[in-house]
N, C-alpha and C. Protein backbone atom coordinates (compact mmCIF):
# COMPACT_ATOMS: atom_id res chain seq x y z
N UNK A 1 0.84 -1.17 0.00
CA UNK A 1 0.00 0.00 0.00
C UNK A 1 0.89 1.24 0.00
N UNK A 2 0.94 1.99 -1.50
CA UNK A 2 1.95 2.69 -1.35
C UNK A 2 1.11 4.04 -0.81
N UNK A 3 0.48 4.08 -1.07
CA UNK A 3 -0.57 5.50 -0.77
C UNK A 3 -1.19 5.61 0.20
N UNK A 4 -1.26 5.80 1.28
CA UNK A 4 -2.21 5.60 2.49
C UNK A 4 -1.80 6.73 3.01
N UNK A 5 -3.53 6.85 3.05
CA UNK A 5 -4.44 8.14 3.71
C UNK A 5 -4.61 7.94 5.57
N UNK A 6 -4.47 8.35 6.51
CA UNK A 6 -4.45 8.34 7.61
C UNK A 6 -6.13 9.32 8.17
N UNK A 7 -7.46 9.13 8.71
CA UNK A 7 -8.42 9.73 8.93
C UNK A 7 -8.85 9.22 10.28
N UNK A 8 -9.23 10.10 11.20
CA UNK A 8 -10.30 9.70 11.87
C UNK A 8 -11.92 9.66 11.97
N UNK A 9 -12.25 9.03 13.29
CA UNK A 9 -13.26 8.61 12.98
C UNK A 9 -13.80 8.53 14.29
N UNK A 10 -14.72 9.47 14.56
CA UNK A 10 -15.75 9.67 15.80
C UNK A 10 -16.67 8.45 15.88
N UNK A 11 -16.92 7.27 16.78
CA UNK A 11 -18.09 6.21 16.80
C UNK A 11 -18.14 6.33 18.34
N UNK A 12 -19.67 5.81 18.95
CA UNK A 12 -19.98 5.90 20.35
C UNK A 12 -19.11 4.94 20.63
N UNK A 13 -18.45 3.94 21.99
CA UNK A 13 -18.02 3.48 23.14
C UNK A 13 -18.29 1.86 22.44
N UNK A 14 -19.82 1.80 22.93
CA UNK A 14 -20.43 1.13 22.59
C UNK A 14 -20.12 0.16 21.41
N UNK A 15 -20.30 0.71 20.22
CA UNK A 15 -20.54 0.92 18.83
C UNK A 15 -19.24 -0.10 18.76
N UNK A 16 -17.79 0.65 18.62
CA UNK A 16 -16.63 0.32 18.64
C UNK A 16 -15.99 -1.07 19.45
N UNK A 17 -16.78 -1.17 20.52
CA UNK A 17 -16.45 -2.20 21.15
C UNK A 17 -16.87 -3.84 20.64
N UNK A 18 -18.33 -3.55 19.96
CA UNK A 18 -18.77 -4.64 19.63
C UNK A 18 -18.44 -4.82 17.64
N UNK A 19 -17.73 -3.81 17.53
CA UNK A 19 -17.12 -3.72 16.19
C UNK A 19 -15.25 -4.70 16.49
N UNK A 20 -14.97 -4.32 17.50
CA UNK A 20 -13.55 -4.71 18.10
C UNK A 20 -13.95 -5.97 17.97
N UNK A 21 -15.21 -7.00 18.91
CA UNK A 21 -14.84 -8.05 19.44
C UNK A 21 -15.23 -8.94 17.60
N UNK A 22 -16.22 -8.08 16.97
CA UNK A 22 -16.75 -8.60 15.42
C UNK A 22 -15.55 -9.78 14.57
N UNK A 23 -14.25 -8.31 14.40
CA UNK A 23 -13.13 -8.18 13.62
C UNK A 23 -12.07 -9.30 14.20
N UNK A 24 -12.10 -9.32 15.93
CA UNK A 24 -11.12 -10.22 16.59
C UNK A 24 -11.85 -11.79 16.08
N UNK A 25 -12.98 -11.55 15.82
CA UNK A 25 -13.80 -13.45 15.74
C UNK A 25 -13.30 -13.65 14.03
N UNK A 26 -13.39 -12.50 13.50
CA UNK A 26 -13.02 -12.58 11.54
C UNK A 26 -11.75 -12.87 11.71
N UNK A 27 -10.75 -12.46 12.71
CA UNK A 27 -9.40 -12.61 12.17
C UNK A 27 -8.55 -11.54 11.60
N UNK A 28 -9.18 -10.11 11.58
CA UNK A 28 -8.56 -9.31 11.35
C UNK A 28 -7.19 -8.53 12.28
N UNK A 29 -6.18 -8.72 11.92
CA UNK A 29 -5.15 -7.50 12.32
C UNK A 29 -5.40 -6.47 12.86
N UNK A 30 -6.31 -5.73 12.40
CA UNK A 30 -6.53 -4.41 12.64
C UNK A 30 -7.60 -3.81 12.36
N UNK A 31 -7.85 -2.93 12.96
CA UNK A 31 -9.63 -2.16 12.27
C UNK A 31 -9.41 -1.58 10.79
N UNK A 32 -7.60 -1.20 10.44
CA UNK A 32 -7.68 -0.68 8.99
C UNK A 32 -8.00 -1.47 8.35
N UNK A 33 -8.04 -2.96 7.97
CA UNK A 33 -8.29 -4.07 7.61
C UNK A 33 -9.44 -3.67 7.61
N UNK A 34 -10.29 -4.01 8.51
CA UNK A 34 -11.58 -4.47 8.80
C UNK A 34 -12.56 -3.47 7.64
N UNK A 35 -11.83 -2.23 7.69
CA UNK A 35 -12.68 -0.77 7.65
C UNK A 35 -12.59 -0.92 6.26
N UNK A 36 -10.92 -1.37 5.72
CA UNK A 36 -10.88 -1.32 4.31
C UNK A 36 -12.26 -2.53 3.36
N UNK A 37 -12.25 -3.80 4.16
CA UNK A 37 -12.98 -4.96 3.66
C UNK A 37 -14.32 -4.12 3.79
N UNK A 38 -15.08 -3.48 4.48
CA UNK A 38 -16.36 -2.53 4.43
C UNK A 38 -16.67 -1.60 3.43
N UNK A 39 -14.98 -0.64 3.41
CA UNK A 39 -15.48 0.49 2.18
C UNK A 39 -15.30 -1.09 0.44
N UNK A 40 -14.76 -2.05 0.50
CA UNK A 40 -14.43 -2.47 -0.67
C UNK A 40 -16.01 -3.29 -1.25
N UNK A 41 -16.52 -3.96 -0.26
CA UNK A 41 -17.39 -4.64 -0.11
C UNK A 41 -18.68 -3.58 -0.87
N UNK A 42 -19.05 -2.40 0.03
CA UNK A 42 -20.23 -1.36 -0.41
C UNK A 42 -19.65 -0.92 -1.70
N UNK A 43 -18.43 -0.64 -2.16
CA UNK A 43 -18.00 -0.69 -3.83
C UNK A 43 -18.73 -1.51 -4.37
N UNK A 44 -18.56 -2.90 -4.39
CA UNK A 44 -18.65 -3.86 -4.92
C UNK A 44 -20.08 -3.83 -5.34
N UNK A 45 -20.89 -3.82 -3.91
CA UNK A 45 -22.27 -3.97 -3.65
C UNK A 45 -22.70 -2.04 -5.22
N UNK A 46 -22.43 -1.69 -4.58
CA UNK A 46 -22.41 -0.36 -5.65
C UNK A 46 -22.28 -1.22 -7.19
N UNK A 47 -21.75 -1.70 -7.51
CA UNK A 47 -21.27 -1.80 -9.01
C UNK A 47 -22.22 -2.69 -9.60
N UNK A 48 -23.16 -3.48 -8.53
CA UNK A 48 -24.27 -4.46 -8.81
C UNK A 48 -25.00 -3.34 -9.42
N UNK A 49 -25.35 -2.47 -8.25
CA UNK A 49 -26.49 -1.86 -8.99
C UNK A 49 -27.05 -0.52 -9.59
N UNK A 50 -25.25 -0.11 -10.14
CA UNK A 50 -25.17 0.07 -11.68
C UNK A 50 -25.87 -0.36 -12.62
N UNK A 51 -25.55 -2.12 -12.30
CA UNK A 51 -25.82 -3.13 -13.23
C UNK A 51 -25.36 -3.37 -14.52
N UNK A 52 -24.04 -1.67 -15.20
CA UNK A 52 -23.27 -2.01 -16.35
C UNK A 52 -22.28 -2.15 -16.07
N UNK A 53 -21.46 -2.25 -14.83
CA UNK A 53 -19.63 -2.86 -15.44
C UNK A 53 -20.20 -4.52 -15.28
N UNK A 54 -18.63 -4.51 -15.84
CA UNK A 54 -18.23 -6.18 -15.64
C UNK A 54 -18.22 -6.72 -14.20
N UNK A 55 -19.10 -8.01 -13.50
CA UNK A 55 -18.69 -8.13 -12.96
C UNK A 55 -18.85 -9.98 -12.50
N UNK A 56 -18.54 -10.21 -11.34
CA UNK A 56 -18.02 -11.77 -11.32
C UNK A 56 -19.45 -12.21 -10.68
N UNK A 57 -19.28 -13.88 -10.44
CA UNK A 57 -20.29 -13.33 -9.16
C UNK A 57 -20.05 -15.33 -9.41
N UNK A 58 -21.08 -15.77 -8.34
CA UNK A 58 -21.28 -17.75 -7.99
C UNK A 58 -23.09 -17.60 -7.95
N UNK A 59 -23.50 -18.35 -8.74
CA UNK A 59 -25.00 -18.89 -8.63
C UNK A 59 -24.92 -20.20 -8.11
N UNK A 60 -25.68 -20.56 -7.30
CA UNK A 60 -25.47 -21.51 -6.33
C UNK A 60 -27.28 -22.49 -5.92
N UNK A 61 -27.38 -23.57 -6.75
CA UNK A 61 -28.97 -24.06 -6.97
C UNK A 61 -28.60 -25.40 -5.89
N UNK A 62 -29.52 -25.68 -5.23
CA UNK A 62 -29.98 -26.79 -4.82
C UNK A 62 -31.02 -27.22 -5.19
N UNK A 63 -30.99 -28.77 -5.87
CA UNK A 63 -32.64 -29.07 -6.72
C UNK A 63 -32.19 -30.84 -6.49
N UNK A 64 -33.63 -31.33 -6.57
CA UNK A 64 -34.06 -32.57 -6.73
C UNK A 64 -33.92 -33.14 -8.19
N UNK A 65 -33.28 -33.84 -8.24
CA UNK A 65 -32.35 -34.05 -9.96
C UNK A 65 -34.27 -34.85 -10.37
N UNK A 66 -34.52 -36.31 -9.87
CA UNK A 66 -35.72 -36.05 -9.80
C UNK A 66 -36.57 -36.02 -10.14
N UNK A 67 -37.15 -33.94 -10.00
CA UNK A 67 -37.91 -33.57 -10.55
C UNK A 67 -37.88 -33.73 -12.00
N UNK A 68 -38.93 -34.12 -12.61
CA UNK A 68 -39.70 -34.44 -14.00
C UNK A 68 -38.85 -33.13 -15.01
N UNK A 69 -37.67 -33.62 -15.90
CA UNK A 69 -37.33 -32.43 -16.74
C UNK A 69 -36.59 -31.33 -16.44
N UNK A 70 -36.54 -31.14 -14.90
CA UNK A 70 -35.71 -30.16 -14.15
C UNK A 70 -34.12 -29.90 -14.72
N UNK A 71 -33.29 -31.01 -14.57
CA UNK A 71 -32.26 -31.19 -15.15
C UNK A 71 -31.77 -30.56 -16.50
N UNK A 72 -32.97 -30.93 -17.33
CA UNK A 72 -32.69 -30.92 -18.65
C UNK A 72 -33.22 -29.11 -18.42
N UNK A 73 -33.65 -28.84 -18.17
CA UNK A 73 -34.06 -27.21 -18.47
C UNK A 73 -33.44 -26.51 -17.62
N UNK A 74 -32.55 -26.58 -16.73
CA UNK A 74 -31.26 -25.78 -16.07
C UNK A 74 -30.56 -25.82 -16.92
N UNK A 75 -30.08 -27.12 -17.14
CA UNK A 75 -29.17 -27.04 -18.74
C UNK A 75 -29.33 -26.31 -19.80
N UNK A 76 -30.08 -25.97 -20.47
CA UNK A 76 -30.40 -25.61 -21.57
C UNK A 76 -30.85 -24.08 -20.99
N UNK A 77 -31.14 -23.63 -20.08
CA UNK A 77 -31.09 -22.01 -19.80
C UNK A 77 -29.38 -22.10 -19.66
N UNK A 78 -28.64 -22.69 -18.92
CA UNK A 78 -27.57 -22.30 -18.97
C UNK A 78 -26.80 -22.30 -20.33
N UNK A 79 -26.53 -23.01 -21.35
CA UNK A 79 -26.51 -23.01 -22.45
C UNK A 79 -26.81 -21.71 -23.43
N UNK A 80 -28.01 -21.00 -23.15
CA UNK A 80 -28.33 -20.21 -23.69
C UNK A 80 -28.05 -19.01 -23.45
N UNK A 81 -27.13 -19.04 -22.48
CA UNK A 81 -26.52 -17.85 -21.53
C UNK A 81 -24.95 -18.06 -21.67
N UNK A 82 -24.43 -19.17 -22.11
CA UNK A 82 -23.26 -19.62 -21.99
C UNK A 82 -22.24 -18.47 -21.82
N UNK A 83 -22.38 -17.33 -22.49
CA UNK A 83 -20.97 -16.63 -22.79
C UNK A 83 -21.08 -15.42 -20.97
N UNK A 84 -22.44 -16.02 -20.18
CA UNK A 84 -21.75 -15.22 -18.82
C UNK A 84 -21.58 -16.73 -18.05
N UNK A 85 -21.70 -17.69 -18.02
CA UNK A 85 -20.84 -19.07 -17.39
C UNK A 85 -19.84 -19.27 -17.54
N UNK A 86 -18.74 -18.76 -16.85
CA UNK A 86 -17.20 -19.26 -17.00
C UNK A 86 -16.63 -20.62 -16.62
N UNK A 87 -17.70 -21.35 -15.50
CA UNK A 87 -17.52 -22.70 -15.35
C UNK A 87 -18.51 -23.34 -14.48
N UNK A 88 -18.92 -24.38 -14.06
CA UNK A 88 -19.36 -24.87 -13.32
C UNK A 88 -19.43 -26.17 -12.34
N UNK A 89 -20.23 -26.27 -11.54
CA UNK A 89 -19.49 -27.48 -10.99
C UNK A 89 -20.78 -28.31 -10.02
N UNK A 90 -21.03 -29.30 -10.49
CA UNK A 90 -21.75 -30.20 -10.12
C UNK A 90 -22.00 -31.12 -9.05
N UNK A 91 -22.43 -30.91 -8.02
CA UNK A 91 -22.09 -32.27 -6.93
C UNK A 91 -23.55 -33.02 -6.57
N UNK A 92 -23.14 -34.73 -6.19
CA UNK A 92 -24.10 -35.06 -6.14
C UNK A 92 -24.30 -35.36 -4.59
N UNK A 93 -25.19 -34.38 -3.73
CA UNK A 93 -25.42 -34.44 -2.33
C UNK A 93 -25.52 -35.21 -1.51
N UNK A 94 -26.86 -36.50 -2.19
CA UNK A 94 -26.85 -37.81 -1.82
C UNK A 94 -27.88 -38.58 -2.63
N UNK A 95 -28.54 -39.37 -2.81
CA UNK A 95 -29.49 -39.84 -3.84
C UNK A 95 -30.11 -39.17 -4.50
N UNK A 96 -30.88 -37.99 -3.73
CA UNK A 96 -31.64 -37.42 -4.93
C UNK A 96 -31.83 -35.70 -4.79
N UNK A 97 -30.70 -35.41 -4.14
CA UNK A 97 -30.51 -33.67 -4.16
C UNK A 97 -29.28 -33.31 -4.71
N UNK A 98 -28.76 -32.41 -5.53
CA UNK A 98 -27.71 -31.97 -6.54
C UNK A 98 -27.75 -30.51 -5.92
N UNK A 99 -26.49 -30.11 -5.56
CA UNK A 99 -25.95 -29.22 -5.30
C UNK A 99 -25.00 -28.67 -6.72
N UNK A 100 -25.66 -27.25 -7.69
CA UNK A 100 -25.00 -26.67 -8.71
C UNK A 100 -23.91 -25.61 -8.35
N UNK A 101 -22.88 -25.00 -8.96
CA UNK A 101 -22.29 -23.77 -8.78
C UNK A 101 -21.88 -23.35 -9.78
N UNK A 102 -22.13 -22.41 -10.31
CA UNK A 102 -22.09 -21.40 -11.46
C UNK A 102 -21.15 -20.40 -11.55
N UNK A 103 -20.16 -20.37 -12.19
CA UNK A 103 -18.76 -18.65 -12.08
C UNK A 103 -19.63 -18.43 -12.95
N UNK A 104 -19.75 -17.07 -12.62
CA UNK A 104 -20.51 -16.11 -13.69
C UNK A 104 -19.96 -14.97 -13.64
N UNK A 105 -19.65 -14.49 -15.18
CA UNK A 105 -18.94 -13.10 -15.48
C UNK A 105 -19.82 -12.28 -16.34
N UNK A 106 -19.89 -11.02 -16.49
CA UNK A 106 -20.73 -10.01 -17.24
C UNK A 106 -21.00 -8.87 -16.29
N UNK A 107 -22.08 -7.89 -17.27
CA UNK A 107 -22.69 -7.11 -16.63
C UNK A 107 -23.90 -7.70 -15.39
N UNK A 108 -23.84 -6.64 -14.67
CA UNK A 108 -24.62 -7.40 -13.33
C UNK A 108 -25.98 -7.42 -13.71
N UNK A 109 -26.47 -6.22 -14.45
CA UNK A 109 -27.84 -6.91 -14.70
C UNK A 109 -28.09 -8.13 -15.41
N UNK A 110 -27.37 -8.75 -16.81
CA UNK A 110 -27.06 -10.03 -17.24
C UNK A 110 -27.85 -11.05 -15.92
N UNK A 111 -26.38 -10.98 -15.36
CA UNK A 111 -26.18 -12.13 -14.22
C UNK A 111 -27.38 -11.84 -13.31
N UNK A 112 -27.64 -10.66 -12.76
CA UNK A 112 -29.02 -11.04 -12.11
C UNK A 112 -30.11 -11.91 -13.03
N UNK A 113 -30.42 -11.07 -13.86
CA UNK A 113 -31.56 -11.75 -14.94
C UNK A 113 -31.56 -13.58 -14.55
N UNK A 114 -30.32 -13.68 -15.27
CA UNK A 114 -30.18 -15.29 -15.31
C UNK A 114 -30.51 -16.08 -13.97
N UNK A 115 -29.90 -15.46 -13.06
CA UNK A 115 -30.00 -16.05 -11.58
C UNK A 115 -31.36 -16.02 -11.13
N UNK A 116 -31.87 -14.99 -11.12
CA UNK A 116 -33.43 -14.81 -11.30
C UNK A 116 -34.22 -15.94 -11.70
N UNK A 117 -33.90 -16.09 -13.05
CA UNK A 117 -34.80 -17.27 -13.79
C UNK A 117 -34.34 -18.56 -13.56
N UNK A 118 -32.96 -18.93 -13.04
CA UNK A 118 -32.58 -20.30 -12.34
C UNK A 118 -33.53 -20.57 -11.49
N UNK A 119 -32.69 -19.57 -10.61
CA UNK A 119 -33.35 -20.03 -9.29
C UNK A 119 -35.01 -20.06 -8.75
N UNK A 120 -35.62 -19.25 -9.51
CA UNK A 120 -37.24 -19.04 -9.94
C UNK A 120 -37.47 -20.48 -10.48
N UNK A 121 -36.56 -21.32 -11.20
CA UNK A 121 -37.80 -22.36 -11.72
C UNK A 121 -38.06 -23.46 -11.01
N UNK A 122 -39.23 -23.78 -11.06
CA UNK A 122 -39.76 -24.60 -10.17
C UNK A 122 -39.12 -25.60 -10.08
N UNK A 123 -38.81 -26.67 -9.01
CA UNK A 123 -38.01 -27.28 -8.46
C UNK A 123 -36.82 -27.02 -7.83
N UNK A 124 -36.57 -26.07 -7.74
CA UNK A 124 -34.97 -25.41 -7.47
C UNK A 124 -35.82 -25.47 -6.24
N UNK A 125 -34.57 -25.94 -5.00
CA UNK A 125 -35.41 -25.95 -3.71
C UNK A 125 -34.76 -24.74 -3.04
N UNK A 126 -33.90 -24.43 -3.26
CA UNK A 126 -32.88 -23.22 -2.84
C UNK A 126 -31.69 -22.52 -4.02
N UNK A 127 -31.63 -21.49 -3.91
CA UNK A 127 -30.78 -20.56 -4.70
C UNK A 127 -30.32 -19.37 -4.10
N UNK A 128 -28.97 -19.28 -4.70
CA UNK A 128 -28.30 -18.02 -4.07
C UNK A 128 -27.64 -17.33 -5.57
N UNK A 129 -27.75 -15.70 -5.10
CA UNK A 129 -26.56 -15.24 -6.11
C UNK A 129 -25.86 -14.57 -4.93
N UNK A 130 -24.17 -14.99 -5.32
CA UNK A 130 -23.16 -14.02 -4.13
C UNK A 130 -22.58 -13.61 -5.49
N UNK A 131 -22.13 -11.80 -4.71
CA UNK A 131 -21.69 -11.02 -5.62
C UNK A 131 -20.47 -11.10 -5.21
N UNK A 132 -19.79 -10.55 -6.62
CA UNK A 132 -17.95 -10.34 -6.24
C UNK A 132 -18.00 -8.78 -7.52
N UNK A 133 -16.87 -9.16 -7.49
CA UNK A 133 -15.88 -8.34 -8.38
C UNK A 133 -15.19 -8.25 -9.41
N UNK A 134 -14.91 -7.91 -10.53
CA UNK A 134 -13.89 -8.31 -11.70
C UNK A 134 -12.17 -7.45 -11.30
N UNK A 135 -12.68 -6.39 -9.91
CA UNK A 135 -11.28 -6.10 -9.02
C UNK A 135 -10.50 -5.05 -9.87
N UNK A 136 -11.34 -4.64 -11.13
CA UNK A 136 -10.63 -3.66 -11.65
C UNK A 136 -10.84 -2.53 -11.57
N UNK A 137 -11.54 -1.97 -10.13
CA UNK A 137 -11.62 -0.79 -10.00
C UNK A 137 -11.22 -0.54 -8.52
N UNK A 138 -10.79 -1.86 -7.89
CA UNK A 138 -10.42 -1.39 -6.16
C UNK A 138 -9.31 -1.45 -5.99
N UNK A 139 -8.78 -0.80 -5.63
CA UNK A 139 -7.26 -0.86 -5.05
C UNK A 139 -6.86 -2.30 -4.04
């Protein structure tokens, strides 16, 4: 960090203390740490909903393989989306629940859209989208 800005920062007693014990359970070094992973994070969260840069992100389905056709029509939405799937990865939970995971790159509205309509179709028993970053705008 060749550039570092030095600021303070007025918070109640209170506030700070249960921010201290937060950061000591995460593992952080220090509150600059902590403070930096906060301002990088609300970036991040910011650039979603833009919804035009590039950005990364994991779609994450739990479904009953199963269900009548389910399979075959995750597939084939993903397929049709292919160029924001950078990879994926398949596990089989135990007889008859499949755990999916999706790298997904693009614009964030893209990737919402898609995640949207995954995880919306019927049988999906659970779905997540976690956001990230393509990291080319944070220090």
């Amino acid at each position: 960090m060749s550039d570092l800005t030095r600021f303070g920062v007025s918070i109640e007693t209170r506030l700070l203390e249960r921010f201290d014990h937060l950061i000591r359970g995460k593992g952080y070094g220090s509150r600059s740490e902590a403070i930096r992973d906060l301002i990088r994070d609300r970036l991040v969260r910011e650039e979603w909903t833009v919804g035009t840069k590039e950005t990364v992100g994991t779609i994450t389905l739990v479904y009953n393989h199963h269900t009548r056709e389910l399979s075959d029509h995750l597939t084939h939405m993903q397929h049709d989306h292919h160029e924001l799937i950078i990879s994926s990865m398949h596990v089989h939970m135990d007889a008859h629940n499949c755990l999916e995971v999706l790298v997904v790159k693009g614009k964030a509205k893209q990737i919402r859209a898609l995640a949207d309509r995954l995880i919306g179709t019927r049988g999906v028993k659970h779905g997540k989208l976690t956001l990230a970053t393509a990291g080319k705008e944070l220090p």
